[in-house]
N, C-alpha and C. Protein backbone atom coordinates (compact mmCIF):
# COMPACT_ATOMS: atom_id res chain seq x y z
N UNK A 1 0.84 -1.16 0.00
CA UNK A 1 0.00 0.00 0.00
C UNK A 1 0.89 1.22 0.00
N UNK A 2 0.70 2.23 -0.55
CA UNK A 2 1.41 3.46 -0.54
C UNK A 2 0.72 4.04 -0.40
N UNK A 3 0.69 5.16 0.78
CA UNK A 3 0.50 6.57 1.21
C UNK A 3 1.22 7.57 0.57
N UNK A 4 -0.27 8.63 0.35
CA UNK A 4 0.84 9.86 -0.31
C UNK A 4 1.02 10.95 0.63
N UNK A 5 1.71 11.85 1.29
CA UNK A 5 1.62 12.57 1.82
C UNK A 5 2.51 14.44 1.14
N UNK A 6 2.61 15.23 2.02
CA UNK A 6 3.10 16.14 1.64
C UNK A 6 4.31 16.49 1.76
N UNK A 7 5.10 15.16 2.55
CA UNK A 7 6.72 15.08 2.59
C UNK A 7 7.31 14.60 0.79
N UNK A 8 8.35 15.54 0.80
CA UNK A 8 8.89 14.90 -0.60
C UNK A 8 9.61 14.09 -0.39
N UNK A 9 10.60 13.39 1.03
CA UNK A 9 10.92 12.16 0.87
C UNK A 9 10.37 10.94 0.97
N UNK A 10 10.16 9.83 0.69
CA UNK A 10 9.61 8.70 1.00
C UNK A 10 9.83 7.74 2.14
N UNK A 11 9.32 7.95 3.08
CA UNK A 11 9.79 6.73 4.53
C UNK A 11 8.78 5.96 5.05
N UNK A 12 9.00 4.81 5.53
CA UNK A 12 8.58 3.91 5.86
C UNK A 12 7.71 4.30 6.81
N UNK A 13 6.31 3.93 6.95
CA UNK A 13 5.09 4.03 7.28
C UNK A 13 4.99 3.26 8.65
N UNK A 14 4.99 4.20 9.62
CA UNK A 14 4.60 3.16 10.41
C UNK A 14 3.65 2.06 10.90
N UNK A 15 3.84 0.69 11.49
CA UNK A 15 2.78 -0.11 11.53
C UNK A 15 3.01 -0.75 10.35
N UNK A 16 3.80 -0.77 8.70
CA UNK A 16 3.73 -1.50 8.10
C UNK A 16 2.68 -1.17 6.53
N UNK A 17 2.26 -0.17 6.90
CA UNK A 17 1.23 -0.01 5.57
C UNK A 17 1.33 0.55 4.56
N UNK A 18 3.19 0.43 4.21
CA UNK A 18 3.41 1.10 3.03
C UNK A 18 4.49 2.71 2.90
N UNK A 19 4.08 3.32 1.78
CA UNK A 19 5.19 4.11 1.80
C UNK A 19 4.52 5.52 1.91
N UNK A 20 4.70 6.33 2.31
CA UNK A 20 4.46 7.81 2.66
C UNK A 20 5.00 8.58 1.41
N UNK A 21 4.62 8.91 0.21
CA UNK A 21 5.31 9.49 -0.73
C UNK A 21 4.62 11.24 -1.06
N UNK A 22 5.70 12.17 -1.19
CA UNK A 22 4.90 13.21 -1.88
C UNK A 22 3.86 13.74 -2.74
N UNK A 23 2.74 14.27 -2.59
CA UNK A 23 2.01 14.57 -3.64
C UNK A 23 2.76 15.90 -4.71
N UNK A 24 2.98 15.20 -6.05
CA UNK A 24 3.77 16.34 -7.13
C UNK A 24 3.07 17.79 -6.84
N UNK A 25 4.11 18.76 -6.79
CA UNK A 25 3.76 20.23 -6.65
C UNK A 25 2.75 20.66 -7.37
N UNK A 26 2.92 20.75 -8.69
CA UNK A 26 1.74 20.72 -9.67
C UNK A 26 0.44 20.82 -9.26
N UNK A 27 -0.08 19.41 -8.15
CA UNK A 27 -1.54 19.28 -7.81
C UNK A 27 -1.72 20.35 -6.88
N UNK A 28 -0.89 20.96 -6.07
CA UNK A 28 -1.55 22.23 -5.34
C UNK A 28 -2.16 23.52 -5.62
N UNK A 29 -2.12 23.64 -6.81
CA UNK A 29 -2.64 25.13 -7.14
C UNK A 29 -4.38 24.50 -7.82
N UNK A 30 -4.61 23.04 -8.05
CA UNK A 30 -5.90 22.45 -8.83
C UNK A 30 -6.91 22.48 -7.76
N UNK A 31 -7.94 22.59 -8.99
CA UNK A 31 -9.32 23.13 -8.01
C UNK A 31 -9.12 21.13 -7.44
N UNK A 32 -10.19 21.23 -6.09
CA UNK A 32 -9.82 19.79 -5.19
C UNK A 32 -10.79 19.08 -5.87
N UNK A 33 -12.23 19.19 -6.91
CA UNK A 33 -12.56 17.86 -7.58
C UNK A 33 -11.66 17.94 -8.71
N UNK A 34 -10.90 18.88 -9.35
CA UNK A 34 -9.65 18.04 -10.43
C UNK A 34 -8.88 17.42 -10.03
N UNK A 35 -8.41 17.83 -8.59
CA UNK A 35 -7.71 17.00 -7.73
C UNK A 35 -8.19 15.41 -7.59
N UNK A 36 -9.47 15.43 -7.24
CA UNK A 36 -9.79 13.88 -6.51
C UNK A 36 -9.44 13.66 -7.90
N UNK A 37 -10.29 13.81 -8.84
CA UNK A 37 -10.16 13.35 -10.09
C UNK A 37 -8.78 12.42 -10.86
N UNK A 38 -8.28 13.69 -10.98
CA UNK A 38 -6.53 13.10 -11.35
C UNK A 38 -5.95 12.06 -10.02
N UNK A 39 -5.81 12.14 -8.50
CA UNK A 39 -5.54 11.59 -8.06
C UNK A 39 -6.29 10.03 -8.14
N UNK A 40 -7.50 9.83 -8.04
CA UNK A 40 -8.26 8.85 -8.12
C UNK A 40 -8.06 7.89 -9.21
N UNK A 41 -7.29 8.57 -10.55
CA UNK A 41 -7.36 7.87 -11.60
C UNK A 41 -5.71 7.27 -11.99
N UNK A 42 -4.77 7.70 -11.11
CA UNK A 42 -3.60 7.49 -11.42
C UNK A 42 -3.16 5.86 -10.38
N UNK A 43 -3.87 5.33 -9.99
CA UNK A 43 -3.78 4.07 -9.28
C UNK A 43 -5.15 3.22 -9.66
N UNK A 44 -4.63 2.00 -9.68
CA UNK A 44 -6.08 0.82 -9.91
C UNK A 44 -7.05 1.04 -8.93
N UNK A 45 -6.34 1.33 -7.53
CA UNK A 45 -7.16 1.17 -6.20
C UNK A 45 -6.52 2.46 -5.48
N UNK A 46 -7.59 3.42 -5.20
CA UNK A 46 -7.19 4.76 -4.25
C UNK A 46 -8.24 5.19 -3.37
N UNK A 47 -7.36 5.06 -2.14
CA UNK A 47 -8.56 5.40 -0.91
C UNK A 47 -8.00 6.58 -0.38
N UNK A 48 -9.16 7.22 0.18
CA UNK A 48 -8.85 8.47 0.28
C UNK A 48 -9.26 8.62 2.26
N UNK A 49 -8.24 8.84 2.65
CA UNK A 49 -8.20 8.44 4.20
C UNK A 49 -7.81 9.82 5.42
N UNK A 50 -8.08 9.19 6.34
CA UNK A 50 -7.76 10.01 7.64
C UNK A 50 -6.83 8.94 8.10
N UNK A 51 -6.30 9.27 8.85
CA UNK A 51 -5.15 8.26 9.87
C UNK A 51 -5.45 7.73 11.11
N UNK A 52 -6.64 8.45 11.51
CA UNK A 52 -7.17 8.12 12.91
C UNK A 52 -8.17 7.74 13.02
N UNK A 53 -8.39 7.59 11.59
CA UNK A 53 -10.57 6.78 11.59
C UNK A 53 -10.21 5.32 11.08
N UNK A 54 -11.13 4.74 12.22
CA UNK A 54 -11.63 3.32 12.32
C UNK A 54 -12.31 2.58 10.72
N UNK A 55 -12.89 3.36 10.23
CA UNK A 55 -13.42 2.88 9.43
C UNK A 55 -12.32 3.03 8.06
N UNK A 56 -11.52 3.82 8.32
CA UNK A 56 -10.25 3.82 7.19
C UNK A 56 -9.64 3.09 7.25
N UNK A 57 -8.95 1.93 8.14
CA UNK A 57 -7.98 1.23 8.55
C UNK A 57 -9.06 -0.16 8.70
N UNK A 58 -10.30 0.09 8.67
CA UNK A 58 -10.78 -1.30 8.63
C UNK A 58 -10.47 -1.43 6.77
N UNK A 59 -10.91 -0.46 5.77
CA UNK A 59 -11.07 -1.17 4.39
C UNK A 59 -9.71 -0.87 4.12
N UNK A 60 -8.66 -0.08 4.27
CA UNK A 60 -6.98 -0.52 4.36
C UNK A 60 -7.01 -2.15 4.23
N UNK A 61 -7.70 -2.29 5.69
CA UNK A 61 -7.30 -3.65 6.03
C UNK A 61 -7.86 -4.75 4.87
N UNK A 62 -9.23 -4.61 4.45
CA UNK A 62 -9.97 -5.50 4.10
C UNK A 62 -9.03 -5.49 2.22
N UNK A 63 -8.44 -4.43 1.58
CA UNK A 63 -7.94 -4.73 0.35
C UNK A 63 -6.64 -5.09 0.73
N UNK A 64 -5.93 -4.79 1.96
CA UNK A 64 -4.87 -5.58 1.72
C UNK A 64 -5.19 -7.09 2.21
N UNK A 65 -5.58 -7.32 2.86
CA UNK A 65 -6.23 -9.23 3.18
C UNK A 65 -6.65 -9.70 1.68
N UNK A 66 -7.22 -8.62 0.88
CA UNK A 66 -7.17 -9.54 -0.62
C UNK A 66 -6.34 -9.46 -1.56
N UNK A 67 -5.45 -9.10 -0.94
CA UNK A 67 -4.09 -8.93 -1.85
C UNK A 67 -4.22 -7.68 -3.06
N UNK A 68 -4.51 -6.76 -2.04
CA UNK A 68 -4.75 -5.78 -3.31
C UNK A 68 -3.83 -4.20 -2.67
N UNK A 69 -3.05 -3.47 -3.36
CA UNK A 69 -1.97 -2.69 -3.38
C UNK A 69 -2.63 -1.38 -3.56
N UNK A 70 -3.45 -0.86 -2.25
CA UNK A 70 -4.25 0.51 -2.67
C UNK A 70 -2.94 1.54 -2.68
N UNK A 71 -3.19 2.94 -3.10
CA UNK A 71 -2.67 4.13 -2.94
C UNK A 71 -3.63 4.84 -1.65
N UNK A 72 -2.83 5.26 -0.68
CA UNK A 72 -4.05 5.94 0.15
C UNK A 72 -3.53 7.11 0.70
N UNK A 73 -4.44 8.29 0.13
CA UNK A 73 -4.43 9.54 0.42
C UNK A 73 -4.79 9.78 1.64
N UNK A 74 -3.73 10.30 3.16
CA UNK A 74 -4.17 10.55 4.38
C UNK A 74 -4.45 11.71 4.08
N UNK A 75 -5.49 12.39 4.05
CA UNK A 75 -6.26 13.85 4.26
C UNK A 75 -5.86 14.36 5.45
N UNK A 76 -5.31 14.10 6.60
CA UNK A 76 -5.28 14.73 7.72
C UNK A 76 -3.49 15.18 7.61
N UNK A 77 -3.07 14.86 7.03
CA UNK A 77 -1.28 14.93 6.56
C UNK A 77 -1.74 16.02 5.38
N UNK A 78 -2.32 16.79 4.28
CA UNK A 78 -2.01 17.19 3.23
C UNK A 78 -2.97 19.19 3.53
N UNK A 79 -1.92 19.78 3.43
CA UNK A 79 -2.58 21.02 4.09
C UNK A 79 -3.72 21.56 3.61
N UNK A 80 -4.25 20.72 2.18
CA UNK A 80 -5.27 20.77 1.34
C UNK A 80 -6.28 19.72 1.57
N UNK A 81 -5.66 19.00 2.91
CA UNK A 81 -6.85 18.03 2.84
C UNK A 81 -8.50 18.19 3.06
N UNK A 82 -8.61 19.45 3.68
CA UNK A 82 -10.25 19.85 4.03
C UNK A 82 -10.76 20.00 3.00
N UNK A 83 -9.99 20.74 1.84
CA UNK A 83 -10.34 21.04 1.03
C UNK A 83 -10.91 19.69 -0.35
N UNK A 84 -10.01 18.73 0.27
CA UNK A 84 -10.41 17.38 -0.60
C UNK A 84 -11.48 16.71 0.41
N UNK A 85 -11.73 16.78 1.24
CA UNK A 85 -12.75 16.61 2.03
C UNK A 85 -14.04 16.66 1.71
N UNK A 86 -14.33 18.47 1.48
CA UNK A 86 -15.19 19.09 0.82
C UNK A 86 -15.35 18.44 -0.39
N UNK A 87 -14.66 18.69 -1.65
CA UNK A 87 -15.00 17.92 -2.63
C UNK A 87 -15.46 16.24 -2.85
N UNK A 88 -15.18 15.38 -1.52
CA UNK A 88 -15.64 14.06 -1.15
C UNK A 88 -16.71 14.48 -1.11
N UNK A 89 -17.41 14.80 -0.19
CA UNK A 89 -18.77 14.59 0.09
C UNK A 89 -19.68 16.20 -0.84
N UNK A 90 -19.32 16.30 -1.58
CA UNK A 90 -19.73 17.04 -3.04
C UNK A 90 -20.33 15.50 -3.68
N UNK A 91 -19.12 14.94 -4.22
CA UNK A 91 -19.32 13.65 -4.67
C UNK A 91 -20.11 12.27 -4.17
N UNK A 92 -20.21 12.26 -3.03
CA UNK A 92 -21.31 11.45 -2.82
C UNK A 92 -22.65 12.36 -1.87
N UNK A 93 -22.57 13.14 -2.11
CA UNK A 93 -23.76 14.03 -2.03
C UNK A 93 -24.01 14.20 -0.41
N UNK A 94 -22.94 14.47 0.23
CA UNK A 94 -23.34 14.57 1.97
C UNK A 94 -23.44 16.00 1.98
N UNK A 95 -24.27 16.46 3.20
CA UNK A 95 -24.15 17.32 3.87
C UNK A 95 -23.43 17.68 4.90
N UNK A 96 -23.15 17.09 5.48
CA UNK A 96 -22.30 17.41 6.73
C UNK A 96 -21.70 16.12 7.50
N UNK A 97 -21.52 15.14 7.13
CA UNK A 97 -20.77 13.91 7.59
C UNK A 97 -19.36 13.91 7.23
N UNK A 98 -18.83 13.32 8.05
CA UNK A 98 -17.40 13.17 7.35
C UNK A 98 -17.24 12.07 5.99
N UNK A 99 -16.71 12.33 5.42
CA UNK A 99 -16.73 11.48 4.03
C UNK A 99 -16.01 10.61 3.83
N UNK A 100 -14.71 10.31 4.88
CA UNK A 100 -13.95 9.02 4.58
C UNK A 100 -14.17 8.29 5.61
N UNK A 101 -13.76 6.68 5.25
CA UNK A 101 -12.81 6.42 3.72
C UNK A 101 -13.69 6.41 2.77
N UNK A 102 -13.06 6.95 1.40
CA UNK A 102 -13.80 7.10 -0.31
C UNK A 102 -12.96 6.51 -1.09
N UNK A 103 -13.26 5.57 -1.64
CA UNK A 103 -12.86 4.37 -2.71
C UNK A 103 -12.99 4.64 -3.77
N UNK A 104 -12.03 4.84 -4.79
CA UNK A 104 -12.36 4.71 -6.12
C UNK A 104 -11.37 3.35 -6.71
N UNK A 105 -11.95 2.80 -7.48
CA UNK A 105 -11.51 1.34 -8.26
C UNK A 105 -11.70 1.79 -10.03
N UNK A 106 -10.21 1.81 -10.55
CA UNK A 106 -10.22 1.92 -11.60
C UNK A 106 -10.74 3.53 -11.80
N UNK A 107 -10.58 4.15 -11.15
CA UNK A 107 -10.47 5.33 -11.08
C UNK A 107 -12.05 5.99 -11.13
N UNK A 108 -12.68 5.00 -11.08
CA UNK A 108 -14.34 5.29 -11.24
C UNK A 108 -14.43 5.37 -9.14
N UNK A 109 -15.57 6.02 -8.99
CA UNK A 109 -15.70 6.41 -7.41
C UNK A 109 -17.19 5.00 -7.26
N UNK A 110 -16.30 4.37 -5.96
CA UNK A 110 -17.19 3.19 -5.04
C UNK A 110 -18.21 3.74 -4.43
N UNK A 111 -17.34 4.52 -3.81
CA UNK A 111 -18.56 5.12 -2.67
C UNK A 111 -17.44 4.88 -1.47
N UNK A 112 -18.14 5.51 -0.12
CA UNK A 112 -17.80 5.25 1.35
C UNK A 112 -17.42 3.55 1.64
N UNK A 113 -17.96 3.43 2.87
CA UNK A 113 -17.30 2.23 3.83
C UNK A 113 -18.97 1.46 3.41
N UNK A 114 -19.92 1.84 3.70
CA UNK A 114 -21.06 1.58 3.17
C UNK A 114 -21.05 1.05 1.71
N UNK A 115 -20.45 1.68 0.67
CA UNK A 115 -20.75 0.74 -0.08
C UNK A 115 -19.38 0.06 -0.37
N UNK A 116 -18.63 -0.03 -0.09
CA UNK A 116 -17.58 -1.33 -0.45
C UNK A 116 -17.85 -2.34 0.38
N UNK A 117 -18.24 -2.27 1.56
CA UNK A 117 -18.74 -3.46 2.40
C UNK A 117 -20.08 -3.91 1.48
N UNK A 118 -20.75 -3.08 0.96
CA UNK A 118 -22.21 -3.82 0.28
C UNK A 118 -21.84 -4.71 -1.16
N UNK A 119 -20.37 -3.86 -1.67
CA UNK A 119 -19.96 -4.68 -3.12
C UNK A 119 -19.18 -6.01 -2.89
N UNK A 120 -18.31 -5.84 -1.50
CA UNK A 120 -17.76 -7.22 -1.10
C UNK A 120 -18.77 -8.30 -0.82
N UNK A 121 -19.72 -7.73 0.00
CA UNK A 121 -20.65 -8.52 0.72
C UNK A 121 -21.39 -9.09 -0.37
N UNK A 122 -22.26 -8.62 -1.66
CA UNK A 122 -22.71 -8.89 -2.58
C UNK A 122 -21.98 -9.53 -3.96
N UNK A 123 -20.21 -9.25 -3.59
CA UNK A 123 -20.06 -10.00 -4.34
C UNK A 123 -19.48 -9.33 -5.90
N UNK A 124 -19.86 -8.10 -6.08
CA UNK A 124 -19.54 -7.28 -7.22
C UNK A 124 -17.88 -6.72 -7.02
N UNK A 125 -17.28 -6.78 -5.95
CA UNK A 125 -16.16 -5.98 -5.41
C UNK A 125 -14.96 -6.54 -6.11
N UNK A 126 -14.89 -7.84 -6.36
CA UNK A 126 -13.91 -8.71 -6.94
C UNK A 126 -13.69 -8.45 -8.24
N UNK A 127 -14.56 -8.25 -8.86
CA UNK A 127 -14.96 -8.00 -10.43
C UNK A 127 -14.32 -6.80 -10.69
N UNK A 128 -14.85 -5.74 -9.53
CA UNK A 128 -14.55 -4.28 -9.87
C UNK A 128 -13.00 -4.59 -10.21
N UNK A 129 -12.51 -5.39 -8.95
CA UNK A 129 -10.65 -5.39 -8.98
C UNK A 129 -10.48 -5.79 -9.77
N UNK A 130 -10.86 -6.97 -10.22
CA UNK A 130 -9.70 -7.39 -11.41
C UNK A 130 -10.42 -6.65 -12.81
N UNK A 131 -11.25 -5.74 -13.36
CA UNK A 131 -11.39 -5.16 -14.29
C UNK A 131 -10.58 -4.23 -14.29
N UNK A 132 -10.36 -3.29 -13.16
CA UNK A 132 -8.99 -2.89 -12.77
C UNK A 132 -7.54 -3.28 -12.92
N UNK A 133 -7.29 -3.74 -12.76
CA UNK A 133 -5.98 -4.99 -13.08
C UNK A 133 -5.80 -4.47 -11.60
N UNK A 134 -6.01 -4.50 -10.66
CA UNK A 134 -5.94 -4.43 -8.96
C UNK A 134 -5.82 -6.00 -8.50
N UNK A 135 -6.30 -6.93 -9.26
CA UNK A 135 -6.70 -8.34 -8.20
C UNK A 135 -6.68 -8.83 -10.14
N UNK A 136 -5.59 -10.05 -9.06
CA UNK A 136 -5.04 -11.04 -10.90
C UNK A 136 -5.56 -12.52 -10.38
N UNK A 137 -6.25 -12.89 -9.62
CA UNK A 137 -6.80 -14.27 -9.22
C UNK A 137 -7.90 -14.51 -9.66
């Protein structure tokens, strides 16, 4: 799993979940849905995260148990993260909830924790991955 953050060096993540890498300069001056946009589409699997929510570190957990190599944007690390925040729940149409974790597969948007638990649970989630080239089994 690789984390992107706003350090330009790359170091080891603690706990094991990958690499902490810079987001390119470039994306800071973009309005934050060109942002999700371009970010969302440059990995098979990109979750878009906080570091201290439960429900982020449960679907962390649940794509890496299927052997799947997300990119995950910690929002609480990126000085623009409110601002990608805002544009989350633009996108799935909240008012005032917090919006992560937000899944996009194949650069198309899942939805929240709600619906990737409903596509695993039902069964569609597998498909999404490997149409992705995310999951080769």
């Amino acid at each position: 799993m690789q984390y992107h953050m706003q350090q330009e060096a790359a170091t080891k993540a603690a706990g094991g979940w990958g690499y902490y890498m810079g987001v390119p300069m470039n994306m800071r001056v973009v309005d934050p849905l060109e942002r999700v946009a371009r970010l969302a589409s440059e990995s098979a699997v990109v979750i878009f995260s906080v570091s201290s929510c439960c429900m982020c570190h449960a679907v962390k957990t649940l794509f890496c148990g299927m052997g799947v190599n997300p990119t995950v944007y910690e929002l609480d690390h990126d000085p623009r993260g409110v601002d990608i925040q805002r544009a989350l729940m633009r996108l799935l149409g909240l008012a005032s909830s917090p919006p992560v974790p937000v899944v996009f597969i194949g650069g198309k948007l899942v939805g929240a924790m709600d619906s990737v638990m409903a596509s695993h649970i039902n069964g569609s989630l597998v498909p999404l991955l490997k149409d992705a080239g995310a999951l080769w089994l």
